[in-house]
Protein backbone atom coordinates (compact mmCIF):
# COMPACT_ATOMS: atom_id res chain seq x y z
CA UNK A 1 -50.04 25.57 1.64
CA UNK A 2 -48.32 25.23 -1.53
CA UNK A 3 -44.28 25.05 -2.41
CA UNK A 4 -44.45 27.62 -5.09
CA UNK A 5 -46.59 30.21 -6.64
CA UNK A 6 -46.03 28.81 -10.02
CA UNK A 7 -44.28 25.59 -11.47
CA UNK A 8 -43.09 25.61 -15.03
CA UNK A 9 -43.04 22.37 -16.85
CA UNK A 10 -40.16 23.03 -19.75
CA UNK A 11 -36.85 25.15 -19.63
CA UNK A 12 -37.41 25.89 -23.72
CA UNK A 13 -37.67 29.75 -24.52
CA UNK A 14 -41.33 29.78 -23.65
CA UNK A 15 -40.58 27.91 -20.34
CA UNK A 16 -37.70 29.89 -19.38
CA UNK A 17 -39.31 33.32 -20.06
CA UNK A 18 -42.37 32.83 -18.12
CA UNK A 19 -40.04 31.85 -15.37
CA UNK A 20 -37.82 34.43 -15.68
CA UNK A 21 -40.68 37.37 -15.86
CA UNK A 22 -42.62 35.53 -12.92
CA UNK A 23 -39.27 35.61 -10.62
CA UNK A 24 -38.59 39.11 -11.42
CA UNK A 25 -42.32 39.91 -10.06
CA UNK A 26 -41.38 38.08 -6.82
CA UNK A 27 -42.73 35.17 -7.24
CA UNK A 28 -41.64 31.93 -5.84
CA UNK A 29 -40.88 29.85 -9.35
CA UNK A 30 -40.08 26.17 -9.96
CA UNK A 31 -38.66 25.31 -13.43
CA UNK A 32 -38.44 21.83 -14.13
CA UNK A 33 -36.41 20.80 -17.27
CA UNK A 34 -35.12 17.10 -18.30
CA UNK A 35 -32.04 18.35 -20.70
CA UNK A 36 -30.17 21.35 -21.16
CA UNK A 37 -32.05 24.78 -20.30
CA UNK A 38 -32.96 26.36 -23.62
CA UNK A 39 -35.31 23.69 -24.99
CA UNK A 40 -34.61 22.51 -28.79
CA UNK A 41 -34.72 26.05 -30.00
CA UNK A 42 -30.89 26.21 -28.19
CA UNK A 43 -29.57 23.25 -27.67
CA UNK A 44 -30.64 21.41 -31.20
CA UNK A 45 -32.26 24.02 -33.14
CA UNK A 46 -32.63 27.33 -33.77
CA UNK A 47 -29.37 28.40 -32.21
CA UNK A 48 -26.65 25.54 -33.69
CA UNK A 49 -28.73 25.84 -37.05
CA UNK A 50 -27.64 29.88 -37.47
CA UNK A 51 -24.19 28.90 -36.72
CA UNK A 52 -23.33 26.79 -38.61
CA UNK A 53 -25.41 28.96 -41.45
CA UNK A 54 -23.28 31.53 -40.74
CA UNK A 55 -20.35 30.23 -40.79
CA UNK A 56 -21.42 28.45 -44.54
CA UNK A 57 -22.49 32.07 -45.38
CA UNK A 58 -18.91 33.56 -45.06
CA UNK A 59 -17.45 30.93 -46.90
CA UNK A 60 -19.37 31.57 -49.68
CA UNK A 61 -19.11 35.05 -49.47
CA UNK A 62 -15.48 34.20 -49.67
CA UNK A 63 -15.97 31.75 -52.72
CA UNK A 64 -18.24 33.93 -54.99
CA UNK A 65 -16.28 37.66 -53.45
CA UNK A 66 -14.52 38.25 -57.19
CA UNK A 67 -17.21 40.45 -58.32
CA UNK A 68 -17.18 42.87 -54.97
CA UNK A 69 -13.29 43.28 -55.41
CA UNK A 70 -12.44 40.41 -52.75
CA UNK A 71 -10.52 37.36 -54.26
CA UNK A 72 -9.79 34.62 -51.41
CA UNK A 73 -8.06 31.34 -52.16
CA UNK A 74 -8.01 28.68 -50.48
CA UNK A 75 -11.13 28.95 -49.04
CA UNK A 76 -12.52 25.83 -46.84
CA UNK A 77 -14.40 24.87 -44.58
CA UNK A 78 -12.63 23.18 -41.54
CA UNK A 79 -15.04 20.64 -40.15
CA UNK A 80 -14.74 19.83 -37.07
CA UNK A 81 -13.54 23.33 -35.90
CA UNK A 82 -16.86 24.35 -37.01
CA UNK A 83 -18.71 21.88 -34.83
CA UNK A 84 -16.48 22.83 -31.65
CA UNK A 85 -17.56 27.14 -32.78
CA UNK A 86 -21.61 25.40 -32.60
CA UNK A 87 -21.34 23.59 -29.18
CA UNK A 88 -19.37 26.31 -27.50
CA UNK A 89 -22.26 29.07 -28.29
CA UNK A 90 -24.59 26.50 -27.20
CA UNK A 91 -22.91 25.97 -24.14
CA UNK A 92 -22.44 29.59 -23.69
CA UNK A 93 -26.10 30.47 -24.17
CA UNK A 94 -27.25 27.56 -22.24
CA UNK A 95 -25.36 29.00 -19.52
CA UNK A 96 -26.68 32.70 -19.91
CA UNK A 97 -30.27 30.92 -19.52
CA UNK A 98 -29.14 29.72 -16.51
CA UNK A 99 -27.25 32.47 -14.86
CA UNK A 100 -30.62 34.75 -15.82
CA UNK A 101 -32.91 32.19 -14.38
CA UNK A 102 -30.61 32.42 -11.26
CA UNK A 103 -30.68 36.13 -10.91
CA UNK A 104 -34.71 35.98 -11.34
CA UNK A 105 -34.79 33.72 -8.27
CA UNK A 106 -36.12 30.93 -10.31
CA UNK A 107 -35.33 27.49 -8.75
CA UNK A 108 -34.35 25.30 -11.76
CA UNK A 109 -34.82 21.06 -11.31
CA UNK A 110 -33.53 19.00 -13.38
CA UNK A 111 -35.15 16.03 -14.04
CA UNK A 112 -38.53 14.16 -15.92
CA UNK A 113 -41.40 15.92 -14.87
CA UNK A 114 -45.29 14.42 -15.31
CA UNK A 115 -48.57 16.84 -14.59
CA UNK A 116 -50.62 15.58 -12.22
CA UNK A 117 -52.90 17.61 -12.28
CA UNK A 118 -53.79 21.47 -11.32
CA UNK A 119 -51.00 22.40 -8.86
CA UNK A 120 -49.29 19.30 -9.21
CA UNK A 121 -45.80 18.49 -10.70
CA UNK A 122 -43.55 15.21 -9.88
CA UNK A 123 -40.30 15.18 -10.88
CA UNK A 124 -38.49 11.80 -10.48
CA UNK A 125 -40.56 10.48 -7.75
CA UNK A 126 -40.55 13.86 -5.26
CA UNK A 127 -43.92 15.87 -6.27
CA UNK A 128 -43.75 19.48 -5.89
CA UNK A 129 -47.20 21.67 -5.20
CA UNK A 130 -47.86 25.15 -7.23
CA UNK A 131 -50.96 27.98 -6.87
CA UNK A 132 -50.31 27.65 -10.72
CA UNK A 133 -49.01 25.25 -13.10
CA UNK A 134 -47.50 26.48 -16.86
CA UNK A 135 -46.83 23.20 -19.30
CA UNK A 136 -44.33 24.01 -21.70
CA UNK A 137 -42.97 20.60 -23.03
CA UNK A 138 -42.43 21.67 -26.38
CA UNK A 139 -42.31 19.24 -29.76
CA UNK A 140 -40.51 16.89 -31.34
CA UNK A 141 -39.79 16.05 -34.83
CA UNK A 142 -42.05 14.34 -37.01
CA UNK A 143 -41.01 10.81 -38.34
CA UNK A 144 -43.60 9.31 -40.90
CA UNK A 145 -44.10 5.73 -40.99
CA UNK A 146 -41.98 5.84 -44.46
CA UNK A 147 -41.15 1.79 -45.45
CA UNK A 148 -37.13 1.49 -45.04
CA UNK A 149 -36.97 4.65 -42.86
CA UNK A 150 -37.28 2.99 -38.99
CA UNK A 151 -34.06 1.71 -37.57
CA UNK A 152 -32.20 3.18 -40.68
CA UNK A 153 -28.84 4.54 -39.66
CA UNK A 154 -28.68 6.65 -43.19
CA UNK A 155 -31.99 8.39 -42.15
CA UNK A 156 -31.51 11.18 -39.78
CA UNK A 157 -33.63 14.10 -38.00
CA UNK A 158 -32.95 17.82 -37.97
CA UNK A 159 -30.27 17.24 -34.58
CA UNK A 160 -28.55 13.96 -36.32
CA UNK A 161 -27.52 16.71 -39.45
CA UNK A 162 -26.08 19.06 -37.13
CA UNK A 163 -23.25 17.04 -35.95
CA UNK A 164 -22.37 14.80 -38.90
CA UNK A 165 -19.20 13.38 -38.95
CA UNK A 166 -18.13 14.89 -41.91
CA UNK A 167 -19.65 17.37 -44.71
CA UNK A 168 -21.57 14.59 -46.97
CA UNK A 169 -21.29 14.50 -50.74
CA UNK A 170 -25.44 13.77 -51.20
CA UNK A 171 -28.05 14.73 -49.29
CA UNK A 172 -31.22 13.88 -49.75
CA UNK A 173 -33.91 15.86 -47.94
CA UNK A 174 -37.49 14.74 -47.34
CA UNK A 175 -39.69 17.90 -46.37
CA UNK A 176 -39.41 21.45 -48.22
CA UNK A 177 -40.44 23.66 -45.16
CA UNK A 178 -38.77 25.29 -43.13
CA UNK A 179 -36.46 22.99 -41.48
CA UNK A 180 -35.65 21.33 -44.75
CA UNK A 181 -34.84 24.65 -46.74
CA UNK A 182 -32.03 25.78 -44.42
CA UNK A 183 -30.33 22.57 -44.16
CA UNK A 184 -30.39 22.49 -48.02
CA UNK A 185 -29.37 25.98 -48.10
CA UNK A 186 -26.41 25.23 -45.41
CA UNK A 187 -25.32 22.15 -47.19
CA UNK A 188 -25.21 23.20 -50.46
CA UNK A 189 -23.20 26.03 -49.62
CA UNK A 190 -20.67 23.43 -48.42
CA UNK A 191 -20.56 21.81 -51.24
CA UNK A 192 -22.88 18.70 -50.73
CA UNK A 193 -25.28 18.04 -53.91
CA UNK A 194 -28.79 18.00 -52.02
CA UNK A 195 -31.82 16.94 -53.17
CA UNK A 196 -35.56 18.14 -51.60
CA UNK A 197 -38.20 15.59 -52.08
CA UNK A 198 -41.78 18.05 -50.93
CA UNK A 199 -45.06 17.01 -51.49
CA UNK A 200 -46.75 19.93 -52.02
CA UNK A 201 -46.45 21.71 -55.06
CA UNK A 202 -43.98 25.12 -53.76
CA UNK A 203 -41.42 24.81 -50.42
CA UNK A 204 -42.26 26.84 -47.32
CA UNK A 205 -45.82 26.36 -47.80
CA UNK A 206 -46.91 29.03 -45.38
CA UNK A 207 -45.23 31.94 -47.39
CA UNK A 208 -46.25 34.20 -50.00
CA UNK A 209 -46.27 32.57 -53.36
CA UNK A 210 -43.76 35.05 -54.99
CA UNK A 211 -41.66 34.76 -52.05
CA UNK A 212 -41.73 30.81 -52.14
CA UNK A 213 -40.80 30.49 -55.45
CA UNK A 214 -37.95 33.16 -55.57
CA UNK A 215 -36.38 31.53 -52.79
CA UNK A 216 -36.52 28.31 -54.77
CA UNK A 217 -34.75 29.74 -58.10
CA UNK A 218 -31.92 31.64 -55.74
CA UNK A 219 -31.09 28.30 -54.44
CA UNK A 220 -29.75 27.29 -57.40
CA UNK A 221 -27.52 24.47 -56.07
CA UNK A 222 -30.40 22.46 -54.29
CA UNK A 223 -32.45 19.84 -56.75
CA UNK A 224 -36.19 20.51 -56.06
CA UNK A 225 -38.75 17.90 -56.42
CA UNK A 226 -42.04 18.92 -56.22
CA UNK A 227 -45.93 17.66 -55.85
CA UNK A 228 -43.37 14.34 -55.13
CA UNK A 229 -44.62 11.38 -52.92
CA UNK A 230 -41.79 9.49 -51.24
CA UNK A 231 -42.42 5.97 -51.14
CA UNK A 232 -39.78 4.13 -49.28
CA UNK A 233 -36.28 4.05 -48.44
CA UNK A 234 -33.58 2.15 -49.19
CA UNK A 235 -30.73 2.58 -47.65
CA UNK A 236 -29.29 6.08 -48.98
CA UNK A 237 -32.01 5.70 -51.27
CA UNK A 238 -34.92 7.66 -51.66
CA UNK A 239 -37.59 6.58 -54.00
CA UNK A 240 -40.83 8.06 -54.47
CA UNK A 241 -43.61 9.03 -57.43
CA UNK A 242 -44.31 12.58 -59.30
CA UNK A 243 -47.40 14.12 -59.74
CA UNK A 244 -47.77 12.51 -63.34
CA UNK A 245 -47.02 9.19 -61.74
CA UNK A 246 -43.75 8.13 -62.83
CA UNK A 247 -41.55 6.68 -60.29
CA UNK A 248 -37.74 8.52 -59.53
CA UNK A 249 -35.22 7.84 -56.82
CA UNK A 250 -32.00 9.56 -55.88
CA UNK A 251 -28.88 8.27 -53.92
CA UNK A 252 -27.57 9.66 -50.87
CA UNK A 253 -25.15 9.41 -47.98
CA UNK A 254 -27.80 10.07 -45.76
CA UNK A 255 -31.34 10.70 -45.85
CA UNK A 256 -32.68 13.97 -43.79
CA UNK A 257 -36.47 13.63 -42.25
CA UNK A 258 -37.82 17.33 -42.12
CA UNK A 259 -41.35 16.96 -42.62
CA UNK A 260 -42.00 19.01 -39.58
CA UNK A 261 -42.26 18.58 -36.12
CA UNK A 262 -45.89 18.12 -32.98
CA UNK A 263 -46.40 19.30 -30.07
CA UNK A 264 -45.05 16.77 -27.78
CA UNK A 265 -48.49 15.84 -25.95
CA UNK A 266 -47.18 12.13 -24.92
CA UNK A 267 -45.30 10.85 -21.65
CA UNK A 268 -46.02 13.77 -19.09
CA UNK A 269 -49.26 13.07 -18.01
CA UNK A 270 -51.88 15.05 -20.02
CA UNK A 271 -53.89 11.66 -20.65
CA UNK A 272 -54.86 10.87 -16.67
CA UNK A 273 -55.73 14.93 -15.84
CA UNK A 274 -58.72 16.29 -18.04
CA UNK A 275 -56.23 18.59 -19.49
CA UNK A 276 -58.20 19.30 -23.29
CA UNK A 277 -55.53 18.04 -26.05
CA UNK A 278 -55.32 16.57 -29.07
CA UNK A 279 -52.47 15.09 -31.41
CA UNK A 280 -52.85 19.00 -32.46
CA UNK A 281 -51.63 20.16 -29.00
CA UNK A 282 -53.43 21.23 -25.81
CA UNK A 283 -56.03 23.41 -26.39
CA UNK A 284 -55.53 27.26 -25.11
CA UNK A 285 -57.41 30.72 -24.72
CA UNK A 286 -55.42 33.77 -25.97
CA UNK A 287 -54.65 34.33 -22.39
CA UNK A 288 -52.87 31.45 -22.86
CA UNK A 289 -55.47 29.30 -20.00
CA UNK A 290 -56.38 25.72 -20.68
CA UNK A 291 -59.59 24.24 -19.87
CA UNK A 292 -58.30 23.76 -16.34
CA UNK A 293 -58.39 26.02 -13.05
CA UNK A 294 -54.91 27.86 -12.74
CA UNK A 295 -53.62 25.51 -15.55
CA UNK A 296 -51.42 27.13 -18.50
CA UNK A 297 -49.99 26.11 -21.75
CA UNK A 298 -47.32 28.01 -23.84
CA UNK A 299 -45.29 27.36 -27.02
CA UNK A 300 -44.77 24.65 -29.33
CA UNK A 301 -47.05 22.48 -27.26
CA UNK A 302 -50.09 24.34 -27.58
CA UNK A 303 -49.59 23.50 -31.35
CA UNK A 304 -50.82 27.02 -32.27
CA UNK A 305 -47.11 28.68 -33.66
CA UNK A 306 -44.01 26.60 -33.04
CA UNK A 307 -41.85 29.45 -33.67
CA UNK A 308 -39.52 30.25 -30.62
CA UNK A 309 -40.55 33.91 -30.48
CA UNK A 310 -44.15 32.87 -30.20
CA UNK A 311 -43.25 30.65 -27.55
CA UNK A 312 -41.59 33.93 -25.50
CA UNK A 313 -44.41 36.09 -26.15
CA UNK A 314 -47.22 33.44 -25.00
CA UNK A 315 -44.75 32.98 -21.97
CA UNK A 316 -45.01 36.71 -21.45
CA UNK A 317 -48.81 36.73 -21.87
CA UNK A 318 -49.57 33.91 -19.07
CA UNK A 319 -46.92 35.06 -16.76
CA UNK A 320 -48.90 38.72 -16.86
CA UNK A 321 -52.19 36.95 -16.69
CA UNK A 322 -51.25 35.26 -13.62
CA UNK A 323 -49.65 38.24 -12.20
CA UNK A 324 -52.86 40.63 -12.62
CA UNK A 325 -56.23 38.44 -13.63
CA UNK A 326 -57.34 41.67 -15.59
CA UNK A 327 -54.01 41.95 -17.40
CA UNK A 328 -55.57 41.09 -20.75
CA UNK A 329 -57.76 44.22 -20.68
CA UNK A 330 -54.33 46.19 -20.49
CA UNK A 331 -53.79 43.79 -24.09
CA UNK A 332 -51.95 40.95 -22.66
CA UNK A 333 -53.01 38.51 -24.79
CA UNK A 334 -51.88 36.26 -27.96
CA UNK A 335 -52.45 37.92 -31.03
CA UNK A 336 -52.01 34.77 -33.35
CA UNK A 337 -52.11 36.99 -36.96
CA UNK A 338 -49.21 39.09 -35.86
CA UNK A 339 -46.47 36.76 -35.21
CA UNK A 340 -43.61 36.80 -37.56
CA UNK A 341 -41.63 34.48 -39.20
CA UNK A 342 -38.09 33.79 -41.11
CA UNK A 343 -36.11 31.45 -42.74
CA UNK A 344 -32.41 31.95 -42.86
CA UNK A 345 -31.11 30.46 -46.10
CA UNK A 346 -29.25 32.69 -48.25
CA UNK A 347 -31.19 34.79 -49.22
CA UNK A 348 -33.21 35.04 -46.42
CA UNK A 349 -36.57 35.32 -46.23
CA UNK A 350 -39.79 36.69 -43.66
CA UNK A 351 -42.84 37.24 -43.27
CA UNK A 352 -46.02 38.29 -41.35
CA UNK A 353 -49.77 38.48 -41.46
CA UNK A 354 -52.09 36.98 -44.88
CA UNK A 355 -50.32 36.13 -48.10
CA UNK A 356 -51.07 36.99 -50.86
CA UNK A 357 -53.41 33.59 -51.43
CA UNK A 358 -54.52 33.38 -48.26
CA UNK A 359 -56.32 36.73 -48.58
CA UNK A 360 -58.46 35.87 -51.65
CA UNK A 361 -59.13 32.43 -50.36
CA UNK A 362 -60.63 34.13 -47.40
CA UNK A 363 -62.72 36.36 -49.74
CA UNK A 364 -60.83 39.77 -48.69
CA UNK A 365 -60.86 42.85 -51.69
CA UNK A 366 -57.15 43.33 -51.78
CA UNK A 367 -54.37 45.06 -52.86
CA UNK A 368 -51.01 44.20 -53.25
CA UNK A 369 -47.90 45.86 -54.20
CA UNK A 370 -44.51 44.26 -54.97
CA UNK A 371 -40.82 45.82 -55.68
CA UNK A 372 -37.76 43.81 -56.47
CA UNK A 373 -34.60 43.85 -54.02
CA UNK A 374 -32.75 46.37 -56.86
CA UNK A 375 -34.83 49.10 -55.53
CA UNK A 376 -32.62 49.44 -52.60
CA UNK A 377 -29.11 51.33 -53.01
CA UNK A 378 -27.64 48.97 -50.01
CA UNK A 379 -28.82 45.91 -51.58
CA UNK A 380 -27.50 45.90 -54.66
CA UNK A 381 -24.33 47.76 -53.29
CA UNK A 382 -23.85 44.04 -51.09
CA UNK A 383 -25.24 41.92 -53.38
CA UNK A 384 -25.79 42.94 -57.03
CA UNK A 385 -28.02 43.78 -59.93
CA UNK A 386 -28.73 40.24 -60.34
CA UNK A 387 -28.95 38.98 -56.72
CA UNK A 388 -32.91 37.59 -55.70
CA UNK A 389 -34.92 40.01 -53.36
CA UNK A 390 -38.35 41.80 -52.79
CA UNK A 391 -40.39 43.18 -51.11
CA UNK A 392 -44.16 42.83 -51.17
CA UNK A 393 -47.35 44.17 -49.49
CA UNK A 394 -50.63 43.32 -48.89
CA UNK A 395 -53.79 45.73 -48.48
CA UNK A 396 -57.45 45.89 -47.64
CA UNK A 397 -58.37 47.62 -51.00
CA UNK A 398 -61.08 50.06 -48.86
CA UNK A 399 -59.61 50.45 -45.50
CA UNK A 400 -55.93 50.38 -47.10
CA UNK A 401 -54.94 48.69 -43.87
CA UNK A 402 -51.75 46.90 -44.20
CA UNK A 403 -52.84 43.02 -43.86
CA UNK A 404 -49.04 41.34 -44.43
CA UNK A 405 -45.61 42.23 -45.42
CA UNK A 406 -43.32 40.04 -46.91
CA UNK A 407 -39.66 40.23 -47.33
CA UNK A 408 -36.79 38.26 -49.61
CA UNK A 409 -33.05 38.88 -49.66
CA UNK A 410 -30.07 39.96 -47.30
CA UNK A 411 -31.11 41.35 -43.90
CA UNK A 412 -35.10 39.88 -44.12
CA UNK A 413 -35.04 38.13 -40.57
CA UNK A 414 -33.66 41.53 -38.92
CA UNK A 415 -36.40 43.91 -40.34
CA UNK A 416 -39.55 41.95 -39.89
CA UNK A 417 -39.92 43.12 -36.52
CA UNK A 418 -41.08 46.66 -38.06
CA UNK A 419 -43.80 44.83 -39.98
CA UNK A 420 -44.53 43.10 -37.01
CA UNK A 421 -45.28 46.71 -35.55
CA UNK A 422 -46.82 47.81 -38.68
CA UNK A 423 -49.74 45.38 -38.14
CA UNK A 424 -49.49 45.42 -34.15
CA UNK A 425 -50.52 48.99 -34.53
CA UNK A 426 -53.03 48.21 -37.57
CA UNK A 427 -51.66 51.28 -39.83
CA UNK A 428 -52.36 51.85 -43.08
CA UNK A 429 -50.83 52.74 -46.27
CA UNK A 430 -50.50 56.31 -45.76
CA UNK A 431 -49.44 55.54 -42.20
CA UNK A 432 -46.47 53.35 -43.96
CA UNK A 433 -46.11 55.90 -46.56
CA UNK A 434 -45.19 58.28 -43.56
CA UNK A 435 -42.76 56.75 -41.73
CA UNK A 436 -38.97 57.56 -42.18
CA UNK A 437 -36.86 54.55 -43.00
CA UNK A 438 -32.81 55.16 -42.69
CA UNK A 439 -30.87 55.09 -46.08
CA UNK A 440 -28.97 52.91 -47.48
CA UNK A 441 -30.97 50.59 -45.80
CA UNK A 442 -32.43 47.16 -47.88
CA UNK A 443 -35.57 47.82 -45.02
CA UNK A 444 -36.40 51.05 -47.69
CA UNK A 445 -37.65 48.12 -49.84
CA UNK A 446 -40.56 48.30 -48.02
CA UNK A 447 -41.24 51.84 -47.76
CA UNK A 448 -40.77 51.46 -52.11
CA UNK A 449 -43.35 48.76 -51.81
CA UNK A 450 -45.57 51.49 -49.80
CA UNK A 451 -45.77 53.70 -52.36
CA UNK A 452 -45.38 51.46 -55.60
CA UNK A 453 -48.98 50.35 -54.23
CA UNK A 454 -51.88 51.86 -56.83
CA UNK A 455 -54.10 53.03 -54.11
C-alpha cells in the first residue's frame, strides 16, 4: 500500500497546480519543495521582475507626463523602499500558494527531494511511496563557460540583478532574449546606461521580425550590439568581436548573464531510474507521460516551453490524465503551438502561434496583415501619435485560418489570451472579422489587423 496517490516533485507553478487540482479531486497529494513554494517564477522571477517593472514604469510615466498634461518634479526612485514593495508581494504570494495548497488538502514537505524511481520519492533521508509520481524541478539559469566570468563578483544572474545594492550607473547585459530585454528595459528606465551584447542578429529571437525590431528602436535608451560574440570578461568589462570581426568592449559596474536558462535535469536522480532525458529535458507525451509507468513530467523541466503558464497548463493536463486515463479524448492534452508568450518592457510585447518567418521557412502559402498601434483611439489617447505599437496577423492564404497573432505596445501581455483563443478554436479571418471587440480598447488593433488583411 502506498502513502499517497500522487507525489509532486517541485512547488513551482507547474508543481503547485497539479497539486492543487489533484487535492481538490480528493486525492491524497505530497508536494515536496526545497525553497520557497512558488518555484523561480515567484520567488526570483517572474513575479519580483513585474514589480519592480512596474514600479520603473510609473516613474517614467512621471518623468516623460508633460505632454499628457501631468508635470511631476522631483520624481525618484527610492531604492531600497522599492526592494522592501518586491519581497513583501513575494512573501505575500508565496503565502497565498501555501494557504491554497492547504485548503486543497495537499501535504507540502519541505526539503531536497531525489526520484527513485516510479512511486518513489526521498526527501532528506525518509522516502515517501506514491500510485503516481509528477517531476517538476524546474530550470536554472544558463552560465556559459565565458573566460573571466566564473568566480567574478561583477558578473551576476537574473536573481543577483534583482536585489542590487543600489541602482548601477552601467550595465552591461550578455543575452538579448527575454530575460535580458526586461532588465534592460527596467534599468534604463532608472537611469542606468545599459548595454546588450546578443549574438544573434535581432533580440527576442522567437518573435516576429517586425515585432523584434520595433521593440528594439522603442528602447531607445538601451545600446544594442548585435550578431556580437563575447569573448571574455574582465572585471566590469565585457569584450567581445562583431560580425565584421573587429574587436569592442564596454565598461560596467556589473556584468548581467541572461543567455537563457535548462531544464534542471541534474542532482535529483533522473540518471540511476531509466527516466528518458537529455541536457534538453526529460522527454514527455502531450499527456504529459514519460517513458515510465505512472511517471510524469511538467514545466520548465520537460524543456518543451519554460514559460510559467505552460508550466500550469501541463500541470492541469497530467493531473486530468491521472484523474480519468481517457481524459485526453475529452482534449486534455498539451497543445505546444498555442501557448502564448510576453515580454514586459515598455512597450510591451506578445505573441502566439508561427511568425511571420517561421511560416515561409516551413513552406506555408501565407498571408499576413499588419496595422500600426495609431489605429487604436485608446492607444494613442495614452500614449501618442508617435509612441511604437502594432499589431500583426498571420494567415493560411487558402484556408484563411488564423496561424499567429502578434502584438506591440501598452496592454500586449493582457490581450494575448484572446489570440490564444483565436487559435485554440482554429477560426478564421471572417471568424475574427466577426467578433465584437470593446472600444476604446488598444485590443481593436487586432480586429484593424483582421480586416486590413487583403483576403
Amino acid at each position: 500500500m502506498t502513502d499517497h496517490d500522487v507525489i509532486v516533485l517541485g512547488g513551482g507553478p507547474g508543481g503547485y497546480i497539479a497539486a492543487e487540482r489533484l487535492g481538490h479531486a480528493g486525492k491524497n497529494v505530497l508536494l515536496v519543495e526545497a525553497a520557497s513554494l512558488g518555484g523561480t517564477c515567484l520567488n526570483v522571477g517572474c513575479i519580483p521582475t513585474k514589480t519592480l517593472l512596474g514600479a520603473a514604469k510609473t516613474y517614467d510615466h512621471a518623468r516623460h507626463g508633460a505632454q499628457f498634461g501631468v508635470k511631476v518634479d522631483g520624481a525618484h526612485i527610492d531604492w531600497p523602499a522599492l526592494q522592501k514593495w518586491k519581497d513583501k508581494v513575494v512573501s505575500t504570494l508565496v503565502g497565498g500558494v501555501a494557504a491554497t495548497e492547504k485548503k486543497a488538502g495537499v501535504t507540502v514537505v519541505h526539503g531536497h527531494g531525489t526520484f527513485d524511481g516510479p512511486g518513489k520519492v526521498t526527501v532528506d533521508g525518509t522516502t515517501h511511496t506514491a500510485t503516481h509520481v509528477i517531476l517538476a524541478t524546474g530550470s536554472v539559469p544558463v552560465m556559459p563557460p565565458i573566460p573571466g566570468a566564473k568566480d567574478n563578483p561583477l558578473v551576476i544572474d537574473s536573481t543577483g540583478a534583482l536585489s542590487l545594492p543600489e541602482i548601477p550607473e552601467r550595465l552591461a547585459v550578455i543575452g538579448g532574449g527575454v530575460i535580458g530585454v526586461e532588465f534592460a528595459s527596467l534599468y534604463s528606465m532608472l537611469g542606468t546606461q545599459v548595454t546588450v551584447i546578443e549574438m544573434l542578429p535581432e533580440i527576442v529571437p522567437f518573435a516576429d521580425d517586425d515585432v523584434a525590431a520595433q521593440l528594439r528602436k522603442a528602447l531607445k535608451d538601451v545600446t544594442f550590439k548585435l550578431g556580437c560574440r563575447v569573448t571574455s570578461i574582465d572585471g566590469g568589462k565585457v569584450n567581445w568581436t562583431t560580425a565584421d570581426g573587429a574587436e569592442e568592449s564596454v565598461e560596467a559596474d556589473y556584468v548581467l548573464m541572461a543567455v537563457g536558462r535548462r531544464p534542471a535535469v541534474d542532482g535529483w536522480g533522473a540518471e540511476n531510474t531509466g527516466l528518458e532525458y537529455s541536457g534538453r529535458g526529460v522527454v514527455v507525451d502531450d499527456r504529459m507521460r514519460t517513458n515510465l509507468p505512472n511517471v510524469w513530467a511538467i514545466g520548465d523541466v520537460t524543456g518543451r516551453s519554460l514559460l510559467a503558464h505552460a508550466a500550469y497548463r501541463m500541470g492541469e493536463v497530467a493531473a486530468a490524465n491521472i484523474l480519468d486515463p481517457e481524459a485526453h479524448r475529452r482534449g486534455e492534452v498539451m497543445r505546444w503551438h498555442t501557448v502564448p508568450w510576453a515580454v514586459y518592457t515598455a512597450p510591451e510585447c506578445a505573441g502566439i502561434g508561427l511568425t511571420e518567418a517561421a511560416a515561409r521557412k516551413a513552406g506555408r502559402d501565407i498571408i499576413t496583415a499588419s496595422v500600426p498601434g495609431y489605429m487604436s483611439g485608446r492607444f494613442v489617447a495614452e500614449n501618442g501619435l508617435q509612441a511604437p505599437g502594432l499589431a500583426k496577423l498571420i494567415l493560411d492564404a487558402e484556408t484563411r485560418q488564423v496561424l499567429g497573432i502578434h502584438v506591440l505596445g501598452s496592454y500586449a501581455a493582457e490581450m494575448i489570451w484572446g489570440a490564444s483563443a483565436v487559435l485554440e478554436t482554429e477560426l478564421d479571418l471572417t471568424d475574427l472579422r466577426q467578433l465584437v471587440f470593446p472600444h476604446p480598447t488598444v485590443s481593436e488593433l487586432i480586429r484593424e489587423a483582421a480586416w486590413a488583411a487583403k483576403a
